[in-house]
Protein backbone atom coordinates (compact mmCIF):
# COMPACT_ATOMS: atom_id res chain seq x y z
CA UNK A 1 0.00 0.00 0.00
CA UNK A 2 1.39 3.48 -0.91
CA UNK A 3 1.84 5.92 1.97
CA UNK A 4 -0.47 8.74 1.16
CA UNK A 5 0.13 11.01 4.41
CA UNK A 6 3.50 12.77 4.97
CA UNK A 7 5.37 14.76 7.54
CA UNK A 8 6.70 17.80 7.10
CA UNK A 9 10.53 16.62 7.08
CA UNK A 10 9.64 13.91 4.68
CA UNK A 11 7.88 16.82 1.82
CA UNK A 12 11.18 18.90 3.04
CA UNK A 13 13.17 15.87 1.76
CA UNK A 14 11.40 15.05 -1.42
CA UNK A 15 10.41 18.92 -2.56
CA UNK A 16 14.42 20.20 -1.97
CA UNK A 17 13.18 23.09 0.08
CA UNK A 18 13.37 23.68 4.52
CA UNK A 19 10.92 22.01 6.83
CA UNK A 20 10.12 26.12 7.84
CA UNK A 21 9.48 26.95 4.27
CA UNK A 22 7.06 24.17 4.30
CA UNK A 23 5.27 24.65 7.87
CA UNK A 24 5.46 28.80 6.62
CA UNK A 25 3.21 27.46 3.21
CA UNK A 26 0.64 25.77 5.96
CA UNK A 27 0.35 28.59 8.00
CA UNK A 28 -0.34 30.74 5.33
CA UNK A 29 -2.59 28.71 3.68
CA UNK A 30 -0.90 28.05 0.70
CA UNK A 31 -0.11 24.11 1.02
CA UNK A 32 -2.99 22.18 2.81
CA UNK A 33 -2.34 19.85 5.57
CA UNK A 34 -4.11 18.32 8.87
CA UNK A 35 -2.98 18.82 12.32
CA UNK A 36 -1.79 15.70 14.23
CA UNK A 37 -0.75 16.66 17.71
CA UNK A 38 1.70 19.06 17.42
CA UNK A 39 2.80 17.80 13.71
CA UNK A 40 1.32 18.37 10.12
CA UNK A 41 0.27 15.97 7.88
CA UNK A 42 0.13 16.65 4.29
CA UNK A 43 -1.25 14.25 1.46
CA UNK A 44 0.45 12.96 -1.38
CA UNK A 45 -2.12 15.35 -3.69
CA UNK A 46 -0.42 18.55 -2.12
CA UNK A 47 3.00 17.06 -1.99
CA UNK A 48 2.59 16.54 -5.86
CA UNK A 49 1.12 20.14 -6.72
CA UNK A 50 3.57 21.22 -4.64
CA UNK A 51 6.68 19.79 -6.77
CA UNK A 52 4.73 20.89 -10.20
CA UNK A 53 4.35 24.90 -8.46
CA UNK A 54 8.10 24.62 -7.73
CA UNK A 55 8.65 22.79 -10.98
CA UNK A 56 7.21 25.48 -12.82
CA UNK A 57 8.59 28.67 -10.92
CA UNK A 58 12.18 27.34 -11.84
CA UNK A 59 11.81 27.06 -15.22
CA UNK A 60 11.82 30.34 -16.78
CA UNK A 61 9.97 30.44 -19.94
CA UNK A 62 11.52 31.61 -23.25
CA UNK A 63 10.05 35.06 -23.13
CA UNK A 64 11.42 35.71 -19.92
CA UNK A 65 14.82 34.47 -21.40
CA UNK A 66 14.71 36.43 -24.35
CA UNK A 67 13.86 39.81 -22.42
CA UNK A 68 16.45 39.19 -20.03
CA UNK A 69 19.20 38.85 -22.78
CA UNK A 70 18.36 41.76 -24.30
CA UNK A 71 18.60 43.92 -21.12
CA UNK A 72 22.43 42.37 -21.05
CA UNK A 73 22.43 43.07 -24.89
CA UNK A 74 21.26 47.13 -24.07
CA UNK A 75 24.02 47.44 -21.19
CA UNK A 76 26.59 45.46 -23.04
CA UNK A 77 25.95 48.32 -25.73
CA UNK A 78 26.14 50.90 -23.49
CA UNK A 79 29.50 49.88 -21.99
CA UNK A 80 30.65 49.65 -25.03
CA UNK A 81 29.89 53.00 -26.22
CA UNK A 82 31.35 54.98 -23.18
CA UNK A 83 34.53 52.82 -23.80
CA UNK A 84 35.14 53.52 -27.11
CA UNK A 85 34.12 57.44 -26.01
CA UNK A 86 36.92 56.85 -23.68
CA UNK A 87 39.11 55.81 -25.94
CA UNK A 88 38.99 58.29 -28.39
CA UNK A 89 38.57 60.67 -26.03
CA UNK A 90 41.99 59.93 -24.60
CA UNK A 91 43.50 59.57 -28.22
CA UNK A 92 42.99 63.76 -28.13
């Protein structure tokens, strides 16, 4: 039988993130779990949209990438210019 209940150590282990990180999610109400005693439980449903929201927030997307390379682009251009202004500035 699969285990379909987890502590929060255990979703700290298979997510990659901190046991706070995890109890902070519960608390504010972004990760559903039940209260045991003084533990949380969470079920495997949450522990798997859990991994896809983190899946998904680490992957940029290819718009992002593209805008991002062309800010370096813009400032790579910029440096450049004031360089070569130096340059011939110091040429005079």
């Amino acid at each position: 039988m699969e285990k379909i209940w987890f502590r929060v150590r255990e979703v700290s282990e298979e997510v990659g993130i901190g046991k706070r990180s995890i109890s902070k999610r519960i608390e504010d109400g972004k990760l559903k779990a039940r209260r045991e005693g003084n533990r949380y439980l969470i079920h495997r449903e949450e522990v798997d949209r859990l991994k896809q929201n983190l899946q998904k927030k680490e992957t940029p997307s290819m718009a992002f990438i593209a805008k991002e390379v062309e800010k370096l682009n813009q400032k790579m251009d910029r440096v450049l210019n004031l360089l070569e202004e130096m340059r011939t500035n110091s040429a005079e």
